[in-house]
Protein backbone atom coordinates (compact mmCIF):
# COMPACT_ATOMS: atom_id res chain seq x y z
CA UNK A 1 3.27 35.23 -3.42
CA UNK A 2 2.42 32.10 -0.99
CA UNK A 3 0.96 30.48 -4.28
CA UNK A 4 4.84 30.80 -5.82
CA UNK A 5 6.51 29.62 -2.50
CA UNK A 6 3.98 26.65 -2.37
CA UNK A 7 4.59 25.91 -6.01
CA UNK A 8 8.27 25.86 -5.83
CA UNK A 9 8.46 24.22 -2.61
CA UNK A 10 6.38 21.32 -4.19
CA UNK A 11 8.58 21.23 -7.13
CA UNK A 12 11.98 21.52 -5.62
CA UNK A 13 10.69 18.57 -3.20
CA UNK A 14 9.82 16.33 -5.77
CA UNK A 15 12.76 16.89 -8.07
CA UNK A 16 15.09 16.04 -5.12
CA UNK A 17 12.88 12.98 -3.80
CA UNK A 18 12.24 11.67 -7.51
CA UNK A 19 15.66 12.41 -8.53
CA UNK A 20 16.69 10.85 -5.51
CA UNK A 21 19.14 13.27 -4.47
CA UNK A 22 17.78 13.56 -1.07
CA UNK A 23 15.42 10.94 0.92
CA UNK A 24 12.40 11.35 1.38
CA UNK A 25 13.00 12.01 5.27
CA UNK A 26 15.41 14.65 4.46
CA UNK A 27 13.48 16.41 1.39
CA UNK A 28 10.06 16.00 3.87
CA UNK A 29 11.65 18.01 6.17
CA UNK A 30 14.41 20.37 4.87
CA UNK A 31 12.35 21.78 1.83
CA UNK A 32 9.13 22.89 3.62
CA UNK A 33 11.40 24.55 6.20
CA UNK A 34 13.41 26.65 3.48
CA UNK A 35 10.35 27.38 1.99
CA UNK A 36 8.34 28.29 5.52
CA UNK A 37 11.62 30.45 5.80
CA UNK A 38 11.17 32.27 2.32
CA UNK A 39 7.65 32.76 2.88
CA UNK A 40 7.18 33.81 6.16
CA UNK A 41 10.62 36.01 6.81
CA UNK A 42 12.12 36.72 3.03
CA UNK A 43 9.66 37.87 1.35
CA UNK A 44 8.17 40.01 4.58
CA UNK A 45 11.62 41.34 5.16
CA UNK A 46 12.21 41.93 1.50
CA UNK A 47 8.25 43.99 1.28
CA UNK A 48 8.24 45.50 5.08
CA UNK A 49 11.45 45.28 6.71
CA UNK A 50 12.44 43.93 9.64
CA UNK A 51 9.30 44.85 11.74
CA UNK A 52 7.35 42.24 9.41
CA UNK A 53 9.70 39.68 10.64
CA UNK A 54 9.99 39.43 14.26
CA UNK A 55 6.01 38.61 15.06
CA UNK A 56 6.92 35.06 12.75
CA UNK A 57 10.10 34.05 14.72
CA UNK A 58 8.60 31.04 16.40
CA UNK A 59 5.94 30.39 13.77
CA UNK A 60 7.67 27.64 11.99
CA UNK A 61 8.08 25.55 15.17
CA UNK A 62 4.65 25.42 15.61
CA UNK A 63 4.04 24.69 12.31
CA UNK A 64 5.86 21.75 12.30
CA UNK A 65 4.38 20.58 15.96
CA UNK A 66 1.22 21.15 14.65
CA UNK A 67 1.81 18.71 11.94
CA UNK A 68 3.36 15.99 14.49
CA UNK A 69 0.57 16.07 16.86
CA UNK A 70 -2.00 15.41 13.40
CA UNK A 71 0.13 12.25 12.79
CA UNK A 72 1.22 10.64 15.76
CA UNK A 73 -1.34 8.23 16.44
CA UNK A 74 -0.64 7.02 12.17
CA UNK A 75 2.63 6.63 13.22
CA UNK A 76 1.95 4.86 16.20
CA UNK A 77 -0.37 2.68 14.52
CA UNK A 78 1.93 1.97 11.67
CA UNK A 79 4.68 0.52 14.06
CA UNK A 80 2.73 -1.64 16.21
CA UNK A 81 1.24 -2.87 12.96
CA UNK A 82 4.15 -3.95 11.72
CA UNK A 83 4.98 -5.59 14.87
CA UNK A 84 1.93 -7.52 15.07
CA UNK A 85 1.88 -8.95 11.55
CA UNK A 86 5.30 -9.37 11.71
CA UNK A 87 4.95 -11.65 15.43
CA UNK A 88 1.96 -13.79 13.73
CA UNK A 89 4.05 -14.73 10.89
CA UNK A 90 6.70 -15.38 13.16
CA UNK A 91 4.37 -17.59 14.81
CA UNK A 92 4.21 -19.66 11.57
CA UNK A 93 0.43 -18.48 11.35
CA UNK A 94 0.77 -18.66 7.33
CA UNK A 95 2.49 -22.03 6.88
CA UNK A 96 -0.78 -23.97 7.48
CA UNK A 97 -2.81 -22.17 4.95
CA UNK A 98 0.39 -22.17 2.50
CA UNK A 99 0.01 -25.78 3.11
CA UNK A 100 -3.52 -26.29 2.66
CA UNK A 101 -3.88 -24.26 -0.76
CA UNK A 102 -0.96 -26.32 -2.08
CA UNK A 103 -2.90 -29.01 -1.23
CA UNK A 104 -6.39 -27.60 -2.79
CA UNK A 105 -4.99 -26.28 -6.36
CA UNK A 106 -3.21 -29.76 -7.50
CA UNK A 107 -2.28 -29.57 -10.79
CA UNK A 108 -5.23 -27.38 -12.28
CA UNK A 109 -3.90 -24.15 -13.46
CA UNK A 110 -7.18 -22.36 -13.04
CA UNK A 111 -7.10 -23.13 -9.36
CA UNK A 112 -3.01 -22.74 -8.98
CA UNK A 113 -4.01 -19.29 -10.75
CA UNK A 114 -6.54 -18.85 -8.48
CA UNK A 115 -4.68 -20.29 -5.58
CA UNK A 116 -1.35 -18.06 -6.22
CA UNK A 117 -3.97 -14.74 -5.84
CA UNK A 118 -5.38 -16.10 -2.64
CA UNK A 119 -2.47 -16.96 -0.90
CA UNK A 120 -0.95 -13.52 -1.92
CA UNK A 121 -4.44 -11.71 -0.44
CA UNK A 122 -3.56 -13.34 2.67
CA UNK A 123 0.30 -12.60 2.61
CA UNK A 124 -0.70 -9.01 1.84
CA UNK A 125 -2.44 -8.29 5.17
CA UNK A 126 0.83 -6.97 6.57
CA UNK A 127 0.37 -4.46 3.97
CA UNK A 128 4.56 -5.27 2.95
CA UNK A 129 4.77 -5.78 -1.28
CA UNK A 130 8.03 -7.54 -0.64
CA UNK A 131 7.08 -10.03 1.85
CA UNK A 132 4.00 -11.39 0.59
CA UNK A 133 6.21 -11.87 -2.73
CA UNK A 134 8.26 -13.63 -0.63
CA UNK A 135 5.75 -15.43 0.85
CA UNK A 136 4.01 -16.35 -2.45
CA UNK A 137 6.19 -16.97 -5.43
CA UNK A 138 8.58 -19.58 -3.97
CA UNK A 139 5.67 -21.41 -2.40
CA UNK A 140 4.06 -21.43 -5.85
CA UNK A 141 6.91 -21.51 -8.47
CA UNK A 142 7.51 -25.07 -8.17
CA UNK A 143 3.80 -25.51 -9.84
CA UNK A 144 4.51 -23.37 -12.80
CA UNK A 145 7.36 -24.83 -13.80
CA UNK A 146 6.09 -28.60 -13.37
CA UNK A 147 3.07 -27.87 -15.21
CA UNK A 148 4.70 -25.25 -17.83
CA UNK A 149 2.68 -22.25 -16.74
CA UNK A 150 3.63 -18.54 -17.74
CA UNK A 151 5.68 -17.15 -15.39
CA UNK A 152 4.21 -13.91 -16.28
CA UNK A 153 0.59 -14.95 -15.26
CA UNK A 154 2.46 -15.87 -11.99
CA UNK A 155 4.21 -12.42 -11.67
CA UNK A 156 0.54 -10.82 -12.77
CA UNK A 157 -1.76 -12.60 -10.50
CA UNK A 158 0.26 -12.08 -7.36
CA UNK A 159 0.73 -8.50 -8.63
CA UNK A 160 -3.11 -8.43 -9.01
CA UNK A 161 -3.64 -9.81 -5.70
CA UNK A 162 -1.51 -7.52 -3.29
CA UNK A 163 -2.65 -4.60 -5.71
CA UNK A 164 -6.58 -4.31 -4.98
CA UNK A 165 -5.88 -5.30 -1.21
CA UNK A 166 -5.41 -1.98 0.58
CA UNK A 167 -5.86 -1.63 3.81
CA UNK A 168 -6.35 0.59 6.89
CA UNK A 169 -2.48 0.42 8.26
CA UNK A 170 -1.07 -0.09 4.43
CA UNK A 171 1.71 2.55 3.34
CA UNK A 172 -0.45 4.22 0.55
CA UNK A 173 -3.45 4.40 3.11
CA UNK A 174 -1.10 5.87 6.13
CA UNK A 175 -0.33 8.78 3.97
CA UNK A 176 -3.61 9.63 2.26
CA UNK A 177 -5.20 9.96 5.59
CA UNK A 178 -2.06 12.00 6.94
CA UNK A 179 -1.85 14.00 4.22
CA UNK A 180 -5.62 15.56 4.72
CA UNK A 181 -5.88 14.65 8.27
CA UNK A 182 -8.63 12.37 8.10
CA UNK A 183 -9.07 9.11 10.05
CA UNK A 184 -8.25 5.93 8.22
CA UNK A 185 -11.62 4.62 9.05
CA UNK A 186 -13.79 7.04 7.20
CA UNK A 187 -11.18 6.85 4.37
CA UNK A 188 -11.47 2.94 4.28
CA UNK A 189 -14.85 1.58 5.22
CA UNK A 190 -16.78 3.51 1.81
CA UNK A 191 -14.25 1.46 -0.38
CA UNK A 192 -14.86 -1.52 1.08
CA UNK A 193 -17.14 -2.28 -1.84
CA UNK A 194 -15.04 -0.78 -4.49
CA UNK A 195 -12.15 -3.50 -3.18
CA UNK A 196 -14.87 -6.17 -3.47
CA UNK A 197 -14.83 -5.28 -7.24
CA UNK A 198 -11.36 -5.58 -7.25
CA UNK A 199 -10.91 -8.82 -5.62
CA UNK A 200 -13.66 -10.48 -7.98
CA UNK A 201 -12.12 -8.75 -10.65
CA UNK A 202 -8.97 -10.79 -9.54
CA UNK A 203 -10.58 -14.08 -8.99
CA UNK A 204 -11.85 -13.89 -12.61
CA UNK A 205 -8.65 -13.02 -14.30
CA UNK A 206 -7.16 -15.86 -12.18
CA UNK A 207 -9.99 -18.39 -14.07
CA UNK A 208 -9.19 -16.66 -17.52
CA UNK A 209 -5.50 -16.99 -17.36
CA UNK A 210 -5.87 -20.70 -16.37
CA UNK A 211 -8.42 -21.16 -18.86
CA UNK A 212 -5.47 -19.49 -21.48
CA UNK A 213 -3.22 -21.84 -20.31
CA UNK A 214 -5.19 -25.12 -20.17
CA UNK A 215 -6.11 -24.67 -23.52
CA UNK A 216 -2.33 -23.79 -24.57
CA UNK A 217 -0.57 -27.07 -22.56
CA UNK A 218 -3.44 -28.97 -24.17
CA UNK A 219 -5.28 -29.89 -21.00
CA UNK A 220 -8.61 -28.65 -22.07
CA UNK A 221 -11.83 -30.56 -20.37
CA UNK A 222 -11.26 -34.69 -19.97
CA UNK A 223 -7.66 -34.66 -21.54
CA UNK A 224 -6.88 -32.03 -18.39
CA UNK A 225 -7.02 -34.91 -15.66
CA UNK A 226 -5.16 -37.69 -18.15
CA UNK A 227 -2.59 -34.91 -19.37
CA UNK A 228 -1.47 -34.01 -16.02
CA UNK A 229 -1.92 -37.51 -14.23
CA UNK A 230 1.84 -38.75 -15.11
CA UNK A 231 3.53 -35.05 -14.94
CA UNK A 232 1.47 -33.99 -11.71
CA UNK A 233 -0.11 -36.81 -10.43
CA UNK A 234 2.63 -36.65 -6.86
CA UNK A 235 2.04 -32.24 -7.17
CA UNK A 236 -0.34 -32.84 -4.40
CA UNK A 237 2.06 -34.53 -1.83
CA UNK A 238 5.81 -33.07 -3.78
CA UNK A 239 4.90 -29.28 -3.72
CA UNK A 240 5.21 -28.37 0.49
CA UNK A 241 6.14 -25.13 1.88
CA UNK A 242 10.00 -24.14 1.65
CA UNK A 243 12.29 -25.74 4.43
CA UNK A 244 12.73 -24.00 7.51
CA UNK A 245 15.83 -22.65 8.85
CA UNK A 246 16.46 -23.83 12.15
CA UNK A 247 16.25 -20.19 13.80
CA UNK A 248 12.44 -20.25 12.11
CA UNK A 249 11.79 -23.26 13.53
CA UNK A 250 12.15 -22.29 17.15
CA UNK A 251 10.25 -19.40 16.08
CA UNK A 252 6.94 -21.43 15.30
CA UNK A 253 3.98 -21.89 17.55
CA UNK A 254 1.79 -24.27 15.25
CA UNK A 255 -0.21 -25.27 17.87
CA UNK A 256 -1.73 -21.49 18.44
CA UNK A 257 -2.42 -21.06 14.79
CA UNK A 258 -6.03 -20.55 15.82
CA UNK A 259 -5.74 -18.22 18.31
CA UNK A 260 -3.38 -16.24 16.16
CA UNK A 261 -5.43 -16.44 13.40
CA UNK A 262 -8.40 -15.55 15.88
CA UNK A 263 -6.73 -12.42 16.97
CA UNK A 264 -6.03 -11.09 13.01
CA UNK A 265 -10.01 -11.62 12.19
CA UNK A 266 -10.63 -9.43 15.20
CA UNK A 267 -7.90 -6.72 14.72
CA UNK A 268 -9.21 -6.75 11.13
CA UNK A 269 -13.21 -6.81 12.15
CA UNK A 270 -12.29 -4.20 14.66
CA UNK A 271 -10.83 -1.99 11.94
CA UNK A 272 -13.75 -2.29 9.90
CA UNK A 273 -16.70 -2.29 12.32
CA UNK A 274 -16.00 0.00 14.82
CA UNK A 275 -14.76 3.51 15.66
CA UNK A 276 -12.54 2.16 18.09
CA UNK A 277 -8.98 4.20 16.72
CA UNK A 278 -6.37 2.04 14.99
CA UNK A 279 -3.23 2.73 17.24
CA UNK A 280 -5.30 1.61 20.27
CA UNK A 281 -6.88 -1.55 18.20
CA UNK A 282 -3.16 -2.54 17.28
CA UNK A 283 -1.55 -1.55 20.41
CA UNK A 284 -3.35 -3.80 22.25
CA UNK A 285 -3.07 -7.22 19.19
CA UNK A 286 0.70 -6.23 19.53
CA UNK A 287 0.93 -7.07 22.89
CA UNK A 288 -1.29 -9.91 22.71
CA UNK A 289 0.58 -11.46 20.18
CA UNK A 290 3.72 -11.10 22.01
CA UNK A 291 2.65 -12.77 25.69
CA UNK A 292 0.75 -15.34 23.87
CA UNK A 293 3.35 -16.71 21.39
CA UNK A 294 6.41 -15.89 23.18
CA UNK A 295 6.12 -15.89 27.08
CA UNK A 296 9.69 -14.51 27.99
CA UNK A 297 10.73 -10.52 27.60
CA UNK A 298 13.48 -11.51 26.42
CA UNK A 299 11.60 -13.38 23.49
CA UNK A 300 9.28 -10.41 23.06
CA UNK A 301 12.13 -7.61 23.18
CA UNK A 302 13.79 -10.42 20.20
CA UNK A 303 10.70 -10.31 18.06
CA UNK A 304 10.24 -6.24 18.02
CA UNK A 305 14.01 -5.54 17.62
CA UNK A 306 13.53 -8.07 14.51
CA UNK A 307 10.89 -5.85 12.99
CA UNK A 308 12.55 -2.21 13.98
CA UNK A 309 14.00 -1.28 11.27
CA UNK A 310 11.01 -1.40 9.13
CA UNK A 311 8.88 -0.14 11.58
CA UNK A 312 11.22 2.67 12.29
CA UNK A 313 11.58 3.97 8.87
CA UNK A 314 8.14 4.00 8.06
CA UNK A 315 7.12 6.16 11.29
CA UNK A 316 10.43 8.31 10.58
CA UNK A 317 8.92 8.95 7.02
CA UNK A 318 5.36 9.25 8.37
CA UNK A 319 6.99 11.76 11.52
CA UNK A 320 9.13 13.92 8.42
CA UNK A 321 5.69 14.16 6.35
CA UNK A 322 3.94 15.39 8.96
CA UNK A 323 6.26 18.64 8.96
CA UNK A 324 5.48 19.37 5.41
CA UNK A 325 1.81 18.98 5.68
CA UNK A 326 2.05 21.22 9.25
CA UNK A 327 3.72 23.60 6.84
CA UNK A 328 2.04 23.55 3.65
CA UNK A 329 -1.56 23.91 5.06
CA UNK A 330 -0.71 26.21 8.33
CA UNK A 331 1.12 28.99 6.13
CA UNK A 332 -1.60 29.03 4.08
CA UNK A 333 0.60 27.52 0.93
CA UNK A 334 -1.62 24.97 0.02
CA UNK A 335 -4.97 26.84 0.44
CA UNK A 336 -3.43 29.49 -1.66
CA UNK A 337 -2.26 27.29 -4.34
CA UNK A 338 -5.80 25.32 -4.39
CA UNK A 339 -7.52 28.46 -4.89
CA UNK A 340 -4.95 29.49 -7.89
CA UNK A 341 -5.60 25.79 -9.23
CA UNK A 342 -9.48 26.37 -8.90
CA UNK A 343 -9.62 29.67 -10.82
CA UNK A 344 -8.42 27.32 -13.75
CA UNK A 345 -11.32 24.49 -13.43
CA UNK A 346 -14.87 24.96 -14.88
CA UNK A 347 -17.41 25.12 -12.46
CA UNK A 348 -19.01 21.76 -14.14
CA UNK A 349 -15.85 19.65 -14.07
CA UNK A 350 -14.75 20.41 -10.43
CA UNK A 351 -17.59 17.81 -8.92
CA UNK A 352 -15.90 15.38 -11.68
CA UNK A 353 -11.90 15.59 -10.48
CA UNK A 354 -12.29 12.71 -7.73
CA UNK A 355 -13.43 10.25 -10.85
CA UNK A 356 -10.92 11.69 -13.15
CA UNK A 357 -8.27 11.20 -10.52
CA UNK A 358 -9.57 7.17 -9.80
CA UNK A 359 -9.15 7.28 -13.58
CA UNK A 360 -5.09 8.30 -14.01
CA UNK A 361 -4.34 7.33 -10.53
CA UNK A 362 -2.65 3.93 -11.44
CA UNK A 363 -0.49 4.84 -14.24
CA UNK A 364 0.57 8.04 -12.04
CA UNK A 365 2.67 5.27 -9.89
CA UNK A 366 4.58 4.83 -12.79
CA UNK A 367 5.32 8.79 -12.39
CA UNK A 368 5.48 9.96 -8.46
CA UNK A 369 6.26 7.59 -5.94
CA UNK A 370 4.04 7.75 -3.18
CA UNK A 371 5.74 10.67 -0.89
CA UNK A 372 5.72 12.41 -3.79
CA UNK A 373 2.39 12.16 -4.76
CA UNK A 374 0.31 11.61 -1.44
CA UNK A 375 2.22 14.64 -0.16
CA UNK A 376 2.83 16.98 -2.62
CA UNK A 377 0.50 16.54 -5.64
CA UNK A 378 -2.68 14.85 -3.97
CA UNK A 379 -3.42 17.52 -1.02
CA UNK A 380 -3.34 20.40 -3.94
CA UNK A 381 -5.82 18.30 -6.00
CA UNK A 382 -7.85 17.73 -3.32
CA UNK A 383 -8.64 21.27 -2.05
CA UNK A 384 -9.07 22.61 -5.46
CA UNK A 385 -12.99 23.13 -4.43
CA UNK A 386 -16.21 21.70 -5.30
CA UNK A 387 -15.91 18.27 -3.84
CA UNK A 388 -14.83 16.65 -0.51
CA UNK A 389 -11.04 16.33 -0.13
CA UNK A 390 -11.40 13.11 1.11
CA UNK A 391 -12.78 11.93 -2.07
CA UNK A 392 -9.55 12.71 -3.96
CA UNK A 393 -7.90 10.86 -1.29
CA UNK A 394 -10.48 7.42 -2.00
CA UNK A 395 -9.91 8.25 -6.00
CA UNK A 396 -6.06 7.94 -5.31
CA UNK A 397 -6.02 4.59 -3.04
CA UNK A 398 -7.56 2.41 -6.44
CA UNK A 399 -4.73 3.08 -8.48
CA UNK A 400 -1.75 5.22 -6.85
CA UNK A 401 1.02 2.99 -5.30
CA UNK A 402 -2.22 -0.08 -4.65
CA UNK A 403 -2.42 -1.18 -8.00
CA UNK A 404 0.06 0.38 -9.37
CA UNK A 405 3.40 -0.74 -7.14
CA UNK A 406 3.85 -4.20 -8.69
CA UNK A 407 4.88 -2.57 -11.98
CA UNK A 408 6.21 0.69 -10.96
CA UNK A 409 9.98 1.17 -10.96
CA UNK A 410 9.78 3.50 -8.46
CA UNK A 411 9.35 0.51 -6.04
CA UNK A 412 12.04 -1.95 -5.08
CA UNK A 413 9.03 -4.72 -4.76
CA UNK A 414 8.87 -4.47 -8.46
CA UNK A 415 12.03 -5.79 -9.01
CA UNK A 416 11.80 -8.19 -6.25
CA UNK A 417 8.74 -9.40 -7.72
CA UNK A 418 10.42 -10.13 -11.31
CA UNK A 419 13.73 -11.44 -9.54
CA UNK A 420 12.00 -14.21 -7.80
CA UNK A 421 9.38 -14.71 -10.91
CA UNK A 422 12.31 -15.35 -13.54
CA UNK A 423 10.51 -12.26 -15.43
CA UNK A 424 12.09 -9.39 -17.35
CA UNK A 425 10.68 -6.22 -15.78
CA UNK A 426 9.84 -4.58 -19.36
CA UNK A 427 7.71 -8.28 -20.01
CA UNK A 428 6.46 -7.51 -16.83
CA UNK A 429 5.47 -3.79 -16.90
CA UNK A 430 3.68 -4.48 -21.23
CA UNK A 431 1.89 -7.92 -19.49
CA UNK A 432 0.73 -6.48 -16.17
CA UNK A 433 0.02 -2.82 -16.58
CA UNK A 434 -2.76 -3.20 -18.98
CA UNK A 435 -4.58 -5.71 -16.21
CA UNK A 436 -3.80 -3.34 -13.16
CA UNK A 437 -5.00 -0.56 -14.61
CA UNK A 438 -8.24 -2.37 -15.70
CA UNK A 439 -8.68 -3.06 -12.08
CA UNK A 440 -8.46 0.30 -10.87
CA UNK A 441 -11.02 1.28 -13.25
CA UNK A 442 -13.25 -1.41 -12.25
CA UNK A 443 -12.86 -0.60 -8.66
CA UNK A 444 -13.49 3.17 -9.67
CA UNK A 445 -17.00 2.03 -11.10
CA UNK A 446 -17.65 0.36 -7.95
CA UNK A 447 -16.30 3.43 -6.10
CA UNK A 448 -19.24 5.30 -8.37
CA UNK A 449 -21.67 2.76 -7.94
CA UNK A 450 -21.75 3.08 -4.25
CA UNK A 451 -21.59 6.67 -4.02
CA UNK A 452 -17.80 7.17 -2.77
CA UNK A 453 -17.93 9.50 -5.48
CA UNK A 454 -20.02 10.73 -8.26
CA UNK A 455 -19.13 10.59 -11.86
């Protein structure tokens, strides 16, 4: 019977969160309670009577603090991560390197390819899709058009870029590690390699694409250099970041780009290195941040109510998922429905799920956003037997919501991304998805190759 409840409770949740007749807070919340309730007092009452009821009257509660108390210090670490990426680029920490690959790529479209994927690998360390598209395309448009480039490869390649660059505080990472209870850092640091793989695999689509495109404007080997020199001789000096409002401007702190820039290397080396946890690592940069860039509290109060809201809704999700995951595995739902699950896998393909899941975990964004999936689908998956969980959890990050965001529709980024671009979203989904979805699987083969997970 908990299998059924578990089942339907999953179901009913993702029809209302994909249908998007409730949000994801209230579906998080509300549908693991009604099904707690059926569970745990219905079905009792309905089988035993009332006596089977009254022992589980203050069960639920528990439950759901149970669940809380797993994912506090995510939450936690999600908002003050926010915070601190979002001071630092307050700060104007980007606008010198913005600057400085504008100045590197000139009018080569290998390296503006190349260029465009770097500069979105650094916007992305915020972990936000829709800034670092913010951040990128309009420094980098200008070049396409003055040189004729494909818009597409510029909608691909920053797609590409933000894609295989998950981190420890991004969204999809957040709720893989809340959904199993696991610490981001042992979820991370084994795919550090696997992201490697990505990122090269981006830097070398970056050189094919601009190798497509030299040879297509004609600007192939000696007559590159003479058939840019009148078009694109001045790109060097014309292309600059956008213009500043003058609320940005008193905003900027150029002259501590290198301690700001010195305090993201450590938050990030931190992450990586040490066992140190993330809410205390980020905690800590937050603050820092604030007293050195802006002295006053009344500056520093301006800068976090600036980057509330986002930081709020994210911990609100984070805070609403962490009562469906304190009721789904303390009923007993999800073990039940893993062991139902694993009654229908052969003993030989069990060890193989976390490669199968690497495998279909991009194109699945196309499917279940990421509440839906890291919440509902992936924790079932994962306890099916026969395998680590957390492995199911690393199979998911290469593909599910990382690579697979830019092009789902699922995500408002996506449209942002095609918006800014000048792209159609169906020229973007037939150009891109093929590429993406390469990537995963070459980070899954990394994944293998370092023993994340066997084949």
């Amino acid at each position: 019977m908990l299998t059924l409840v578990g089942i339907l409770t999953i179901a009913i949740l993702l029809f209302c969160i994909m249908s998007k007749r409730l949000s994801p807070i209230v579906a998080l919340i509300i549908i693991p309670v009604l099904g707690a309730v059926v569970a745990l007092y219905v079905v009792p009452l309905c089988q035993n009577g009332l006596e089977a009821v009254f022992p589980h009257y203050t069960t639920i509660p528990k439950m759901v603090l149970a669940g809380i108390a797993q994912l506090a210090p995510m939450a936690a670490m999600f908002v003050f991560a926010i915070i601190f990426f979002g001071v630092v680029s307050d700060a104007g920490m980007f606008d010198p390197i913005i600057a400085k690959i504008l100045k590197v790529v000139g009018t080569s479209p290998k390296k503006i390819i190349i260029g465009t994927g770097v500069l979105a690998l650094i916007a992305h360390l915020d972990g936000n899709g829709a800034v670092t598209f913010l951040i990128t395309v309009p420094a980098m448009l200008p070049l396409y058009d003055k040189l004729g480039i494909d818009k597409k490869i510029l909608a691909g390649i920053t797609a590409l870029s933000a894609g295989v660059n998950f981190l420890p505080w991004t969204g999809p990472m957040i709720r893989a590690a809340g959904a199993l209870y696991v610490d981001t850092y042992d979820l991370f640091k084994p795919l550090i390699p696997a992201q490697l793989c990505g990122l090269a695999f981006m830097v070398f689509m970056g050189w094919y694409w601009g190798r497509k495109e030299e040879k297509r404007l004609g600007l192939v080997g000696a007559g590159n250099a003479a058939g840019a020199a009148e078009e694109g001789s001045d790109a060097i000096t014309h292309f600059a970041p956008k213009e500043l409002t003058e609320e940005e401007r008193k905003l900027r702190r150029p002259h501590l780009f290198w301690p700001n820039i010195t305090l993201v290397i450590l938050v990030i080396l931190g992450m990586v290195t040490t066992k140190i946890p993330p809410v205390v690592i980020f905690m800590v940069a937050c603050c820092v941040a604030l007293t050195l860039n802006y002295r006053k509290p009344a500056e520093q109060s301006a800068r976090i109510n600036a980057h509330a809201k986002g930081a709020l809704m994210m911990a609100s999700t984070l805070f609403a998922a962490s009562v469906f995951t304190g009721i789904m595995g303390e009923s007993g739902m999800l073990n039940a429905m893993a062991a139902s699950a694993g009654q229908y896998v052969p003993d030989g393909l069990s060890s193989h799920i976390p490669f199968i899941v690497s495998l279909v975990a991009m194109p699945l964004s196309l499917v279940f956003d990421p509440d839906s999936y890291y919440f509902g689908i992936m924790p079932v998956v994962a306890n099916i037997g026969g395998f680590p969980p957390i492995q199911v959890a690393q199979a998911s990050l290469l593909g599910q919501m990382t690579t697979g965001f830019p092009v789902s529709p699922l995500t408002p980024a996506t449209f942002l991304l095609c918006s800014l671009c000048g792209v159609d979203l169906a020229d973007h989904q037939k150009f891109c998805i093929p590429i993406l979805w390469l990537a995963s699987i070459v980070m899954a083969i990394g994944a293998v190759l370092t023993g994340v997970f066997p084949i």
